[in-house]
Protein backbone atom coordinates (compact mmCIF):
# COMPACT_ATOMS: atom_id res chain seq x y z
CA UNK A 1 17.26 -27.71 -26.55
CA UNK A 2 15.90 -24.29 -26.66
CA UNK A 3 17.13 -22.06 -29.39
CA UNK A 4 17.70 -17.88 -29.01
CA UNK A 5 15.41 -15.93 -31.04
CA UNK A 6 17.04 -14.19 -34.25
CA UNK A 7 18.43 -10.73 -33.66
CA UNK A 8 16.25 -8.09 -32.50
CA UNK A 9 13.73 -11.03 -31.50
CA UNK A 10 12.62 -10.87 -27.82
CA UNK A 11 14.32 -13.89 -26.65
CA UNK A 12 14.69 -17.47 -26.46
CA UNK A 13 11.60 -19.50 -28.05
CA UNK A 14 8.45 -20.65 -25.67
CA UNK A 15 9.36 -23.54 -23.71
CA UNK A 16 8.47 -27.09 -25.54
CA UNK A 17 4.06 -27.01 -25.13
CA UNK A 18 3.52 -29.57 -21.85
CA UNK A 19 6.50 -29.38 -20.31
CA UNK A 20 6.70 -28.61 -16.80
CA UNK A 21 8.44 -25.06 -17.14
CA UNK A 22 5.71 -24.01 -20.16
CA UNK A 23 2.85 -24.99 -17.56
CA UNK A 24 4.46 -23.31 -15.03
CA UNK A 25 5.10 -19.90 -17.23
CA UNK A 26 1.43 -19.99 -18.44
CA UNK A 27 -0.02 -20.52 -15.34
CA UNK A 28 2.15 -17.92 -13.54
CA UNK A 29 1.79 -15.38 -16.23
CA UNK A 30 -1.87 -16.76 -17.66
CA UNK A 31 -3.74 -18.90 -15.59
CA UNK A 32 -3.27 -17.02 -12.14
CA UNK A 33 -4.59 -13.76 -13.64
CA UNK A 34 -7.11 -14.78 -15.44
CA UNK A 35 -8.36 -16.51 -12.34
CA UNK A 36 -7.55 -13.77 -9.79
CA UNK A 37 -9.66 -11.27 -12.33
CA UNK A 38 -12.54 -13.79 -12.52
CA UNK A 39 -12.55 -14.27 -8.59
CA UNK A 40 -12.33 -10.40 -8.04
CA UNK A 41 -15.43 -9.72 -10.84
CA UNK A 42 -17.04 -12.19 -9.52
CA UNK A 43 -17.33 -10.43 -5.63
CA UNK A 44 -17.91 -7.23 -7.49
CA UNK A 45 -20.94 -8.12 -9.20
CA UNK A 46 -22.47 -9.70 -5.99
CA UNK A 47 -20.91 -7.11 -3.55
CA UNK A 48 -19.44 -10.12 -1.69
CA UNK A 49 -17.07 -10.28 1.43
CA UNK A 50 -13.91 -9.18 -1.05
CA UNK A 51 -15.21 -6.40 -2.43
CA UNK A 52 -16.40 -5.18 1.31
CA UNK A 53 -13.95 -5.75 2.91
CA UNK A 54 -12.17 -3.44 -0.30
CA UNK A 55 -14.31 -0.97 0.20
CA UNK A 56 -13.35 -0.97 3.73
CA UNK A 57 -9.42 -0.83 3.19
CA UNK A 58 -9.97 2.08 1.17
CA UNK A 59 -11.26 4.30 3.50
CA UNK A 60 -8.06 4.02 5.76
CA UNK A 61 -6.14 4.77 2.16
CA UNK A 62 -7.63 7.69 1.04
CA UNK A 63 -6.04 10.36 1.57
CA UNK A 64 -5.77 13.04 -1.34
CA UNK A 65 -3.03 15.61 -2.03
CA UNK A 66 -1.39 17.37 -4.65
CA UNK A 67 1.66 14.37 -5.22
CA UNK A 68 -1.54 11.50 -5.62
CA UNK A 69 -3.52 13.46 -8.06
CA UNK A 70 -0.10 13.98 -10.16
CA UNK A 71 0.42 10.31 -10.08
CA UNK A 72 -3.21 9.70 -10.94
CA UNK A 73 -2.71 11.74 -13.85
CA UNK A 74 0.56 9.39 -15.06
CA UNK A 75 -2.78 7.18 -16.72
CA UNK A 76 -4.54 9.56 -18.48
CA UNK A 77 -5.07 8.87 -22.09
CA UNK A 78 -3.17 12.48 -22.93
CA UNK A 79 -0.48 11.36 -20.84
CA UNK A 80 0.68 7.70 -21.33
CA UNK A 81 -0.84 7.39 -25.22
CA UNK A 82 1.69 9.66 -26.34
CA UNK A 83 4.75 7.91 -24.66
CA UNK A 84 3.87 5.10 -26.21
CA UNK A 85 3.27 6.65 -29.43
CA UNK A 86 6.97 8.33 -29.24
CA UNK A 87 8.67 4.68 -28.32
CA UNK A 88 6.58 3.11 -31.07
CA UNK A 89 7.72 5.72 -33.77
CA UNK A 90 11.51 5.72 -32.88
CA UNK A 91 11.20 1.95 -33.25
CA UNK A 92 9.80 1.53 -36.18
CA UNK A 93 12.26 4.64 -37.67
CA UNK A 94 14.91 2.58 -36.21
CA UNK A 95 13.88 -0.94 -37.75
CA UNK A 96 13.72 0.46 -41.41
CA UNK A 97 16.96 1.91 -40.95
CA UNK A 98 18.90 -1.19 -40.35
CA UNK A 99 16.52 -2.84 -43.03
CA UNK A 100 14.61 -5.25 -40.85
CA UNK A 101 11.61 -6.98 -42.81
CA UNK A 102 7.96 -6.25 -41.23
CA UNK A 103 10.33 -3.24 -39.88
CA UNK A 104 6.18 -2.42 -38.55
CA UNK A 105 4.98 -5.11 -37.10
CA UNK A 106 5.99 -4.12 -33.19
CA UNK A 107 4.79 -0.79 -33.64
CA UNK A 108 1.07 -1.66 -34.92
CA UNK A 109 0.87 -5.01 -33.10
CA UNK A 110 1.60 -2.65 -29.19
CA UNK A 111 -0.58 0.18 -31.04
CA UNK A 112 -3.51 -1.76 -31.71
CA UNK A 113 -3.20 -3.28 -27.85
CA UNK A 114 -3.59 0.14 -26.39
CA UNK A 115 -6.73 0.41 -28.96
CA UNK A 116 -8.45 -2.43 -27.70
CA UNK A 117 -8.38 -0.98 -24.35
CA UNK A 118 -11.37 0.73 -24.11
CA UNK A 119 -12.88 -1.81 -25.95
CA UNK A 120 -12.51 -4.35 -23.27
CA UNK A 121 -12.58 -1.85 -20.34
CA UNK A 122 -15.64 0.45 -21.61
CA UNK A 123 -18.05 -2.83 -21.58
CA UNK A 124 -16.58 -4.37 -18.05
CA UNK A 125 -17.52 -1.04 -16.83
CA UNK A 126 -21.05 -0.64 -18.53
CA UNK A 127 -22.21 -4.15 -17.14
CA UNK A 128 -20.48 -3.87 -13.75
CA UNK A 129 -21.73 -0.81 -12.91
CA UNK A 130 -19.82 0.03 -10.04
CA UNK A 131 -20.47 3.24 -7.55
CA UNK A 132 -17.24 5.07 -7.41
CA UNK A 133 -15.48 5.59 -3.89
CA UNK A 134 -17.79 8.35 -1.71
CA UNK A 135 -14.89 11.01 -1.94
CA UNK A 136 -15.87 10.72 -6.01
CA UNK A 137 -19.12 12.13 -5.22
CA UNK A 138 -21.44 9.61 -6.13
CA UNK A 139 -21.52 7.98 -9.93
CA UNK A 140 -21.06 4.55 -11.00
CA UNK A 141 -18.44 2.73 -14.19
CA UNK A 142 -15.53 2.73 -11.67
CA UNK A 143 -14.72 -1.45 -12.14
CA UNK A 144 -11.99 -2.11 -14.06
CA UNK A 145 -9.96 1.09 -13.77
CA UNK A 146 -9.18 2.64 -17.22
CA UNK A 147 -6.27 5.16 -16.31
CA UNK A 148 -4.54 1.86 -14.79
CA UNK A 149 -5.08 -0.18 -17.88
CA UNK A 150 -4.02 2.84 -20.17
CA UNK A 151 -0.67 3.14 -17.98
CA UNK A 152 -0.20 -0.53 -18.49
CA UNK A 153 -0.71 -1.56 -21.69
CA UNK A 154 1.01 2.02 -22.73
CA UNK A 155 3.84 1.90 -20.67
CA UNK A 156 4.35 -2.51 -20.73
CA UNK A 157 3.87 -2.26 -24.24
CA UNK A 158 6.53 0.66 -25.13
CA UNK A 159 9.07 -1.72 -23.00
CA UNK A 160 8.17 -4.74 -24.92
CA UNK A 161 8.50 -2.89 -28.23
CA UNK A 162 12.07 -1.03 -27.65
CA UNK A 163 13.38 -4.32 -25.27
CA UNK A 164 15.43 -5.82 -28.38
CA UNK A 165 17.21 -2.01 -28.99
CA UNK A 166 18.09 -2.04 -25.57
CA UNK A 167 21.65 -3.31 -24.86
CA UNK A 168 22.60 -5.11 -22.08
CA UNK A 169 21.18 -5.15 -17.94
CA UNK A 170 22.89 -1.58 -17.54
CA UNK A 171 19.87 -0.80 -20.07
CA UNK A 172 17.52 -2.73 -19.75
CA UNK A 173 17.29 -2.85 -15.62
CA UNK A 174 16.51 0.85 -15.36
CA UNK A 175 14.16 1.09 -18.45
CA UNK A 176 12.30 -1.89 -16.82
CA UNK A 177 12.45 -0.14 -13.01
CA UNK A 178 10.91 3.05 -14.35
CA UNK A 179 7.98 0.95 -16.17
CA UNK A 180 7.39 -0.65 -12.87
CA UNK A 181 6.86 2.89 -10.76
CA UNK A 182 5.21 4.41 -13.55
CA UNK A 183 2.52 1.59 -12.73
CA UNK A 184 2.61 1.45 -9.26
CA UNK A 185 2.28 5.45 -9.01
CA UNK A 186 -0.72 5.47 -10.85
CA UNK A 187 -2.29 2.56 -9.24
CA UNK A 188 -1.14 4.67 -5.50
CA UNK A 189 -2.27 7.69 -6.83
CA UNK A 190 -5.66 6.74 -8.05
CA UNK A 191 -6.20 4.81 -4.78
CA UNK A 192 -5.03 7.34 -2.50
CA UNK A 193 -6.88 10.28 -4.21
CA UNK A 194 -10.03 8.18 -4.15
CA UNK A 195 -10.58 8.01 -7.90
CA UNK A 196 -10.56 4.10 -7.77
CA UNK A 197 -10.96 1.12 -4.90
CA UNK A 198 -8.19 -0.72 -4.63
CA UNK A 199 -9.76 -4.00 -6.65
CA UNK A 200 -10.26 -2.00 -9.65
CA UNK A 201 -6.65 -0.97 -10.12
CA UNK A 202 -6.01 -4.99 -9.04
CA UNK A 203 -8.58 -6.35 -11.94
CA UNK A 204 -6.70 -4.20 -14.62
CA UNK A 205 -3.76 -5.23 -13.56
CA UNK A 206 -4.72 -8.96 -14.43
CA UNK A 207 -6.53 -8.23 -17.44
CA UNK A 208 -3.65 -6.27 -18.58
CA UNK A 209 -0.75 -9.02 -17.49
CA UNK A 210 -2.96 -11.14 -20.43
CA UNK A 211 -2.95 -9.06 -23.20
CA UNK A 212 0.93 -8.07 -22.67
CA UNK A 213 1.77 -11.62 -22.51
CA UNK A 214 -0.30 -12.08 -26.15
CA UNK A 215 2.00 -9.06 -27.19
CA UNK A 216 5.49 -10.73 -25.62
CA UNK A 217 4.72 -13.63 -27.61
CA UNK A 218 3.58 -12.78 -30.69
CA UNK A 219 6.55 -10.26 -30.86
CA UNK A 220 8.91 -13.38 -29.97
CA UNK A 221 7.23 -15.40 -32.59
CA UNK A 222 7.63 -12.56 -35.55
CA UNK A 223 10.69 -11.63 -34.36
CA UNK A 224 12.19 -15.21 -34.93
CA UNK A 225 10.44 -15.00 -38.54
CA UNK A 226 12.55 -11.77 -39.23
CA UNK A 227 15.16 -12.16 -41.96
CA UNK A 228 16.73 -9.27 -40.95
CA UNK A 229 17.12 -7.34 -37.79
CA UNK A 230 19.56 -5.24 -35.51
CA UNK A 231 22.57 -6.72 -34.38
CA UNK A 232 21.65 -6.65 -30.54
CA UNK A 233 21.85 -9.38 -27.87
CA UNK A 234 18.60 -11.20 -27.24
CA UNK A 235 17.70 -11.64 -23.57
């Protein structure tokens, strides 16, 4: 039988390791990533049929205008860092109030995700070497996309962090809708504007489904070791 976390955890524990549903989580939410990122790096680094044929679609996409290059902009650093920074401060505020031990943990676990970023992004980049799209004028450093993986990790992460103060669907549905379009206007902005091909905002979207699965379940797993937390339903 699986148990619900303890208040203010994220949920119910992980499914019992082997079992059909756990293989088919961590494949779903693991696994296929992991393997769509290593199948779209690969036909980078060889310019193979993928990455042509990407090249290709983009052309027919690009088309940039005032609305794209504001959605673009959703991923900057300046932009996205501080939301999360707000989310992860009224959290943490909010867990010392109502006396919950390791009332930090949440906070500096999603904080130090967004810092490791451009520590996995910076280096993909570097040895990738990518040209950017011809409307960017030439330059190279365009695969994975870092305003995509800064709007994921920021935005995913601030959800994941304020999910158990959230109460109920009539909460938690919208917050969870407006995490979704934040990502997919950057990822149409910076593809329609020209900034990125479409495979680069598609590789930081699987390297970024990894590390906010590491995040959902190391929250789940300290929020079950919580003595104390706030007296919310868990999902």
């Amino acid at each position: 039988m699986r148990h619900t976390g303890l208040d203010g955890g994220l949920g119910t524990t992980p499914p019992v390791p082997g079992s059909p549903t756990s293989l088919l989580f961590f494949f779903l939410f693991l696994g296929l990533p992991v393997l769509l990122f290593a199948l779209v790096t690969w036909q980078i680094a060889v310019h193979g049929p993928l990455a042509r044929a990407d090249e290709r679609l983009s052309g027919e996409l690009v088309h940039r205008d005032g609305f794209s290059v504001f959605l673009a902009d959703l991923g900057n650093v300046t932009v996205a860092v501080p939301v999360l920074a707000v989310v992860l401060g009224y959290v943490a505020v909010r867990a010392r109030r109502a006396g919950t031990d390791h009332w930090w943990t949440p906070s500096v676990a999603a904080g130090v995700l967004m810092a490791l970023v451009p520590a996995l992004v910076v280096p993909l980049k570097e040895l990738l070497d990518r040209p950017g799209p011809p409307i960017m004028g030439g330059g190279t450093g365009y695969y994975p996309s870092g305003h995509t993986a800064t709007a994921s990790i920021a935005y995913g992460g601030a959800v994941l962090v304020l999910w158990p103060w959230l109460r109920g669907r009539r909460t938690r549905g919208p917050v969870v809708l407006v995490c979704l379009a934040l990502n997919l206007g950057v990822a149409l902005g910076l593809v329609r504007s020209g900034y990125h091909w479409p495979l680069d905002v598609v590789a930081s979207w699987c390297l970024c489904a990894v590390l906010l699965l590491s995040l959902r379940l190391f929250l789940g797993r300290s929020g079950r070791r919580r003595s104390a937390g706030p007296a919310v339903q868990a999902p």
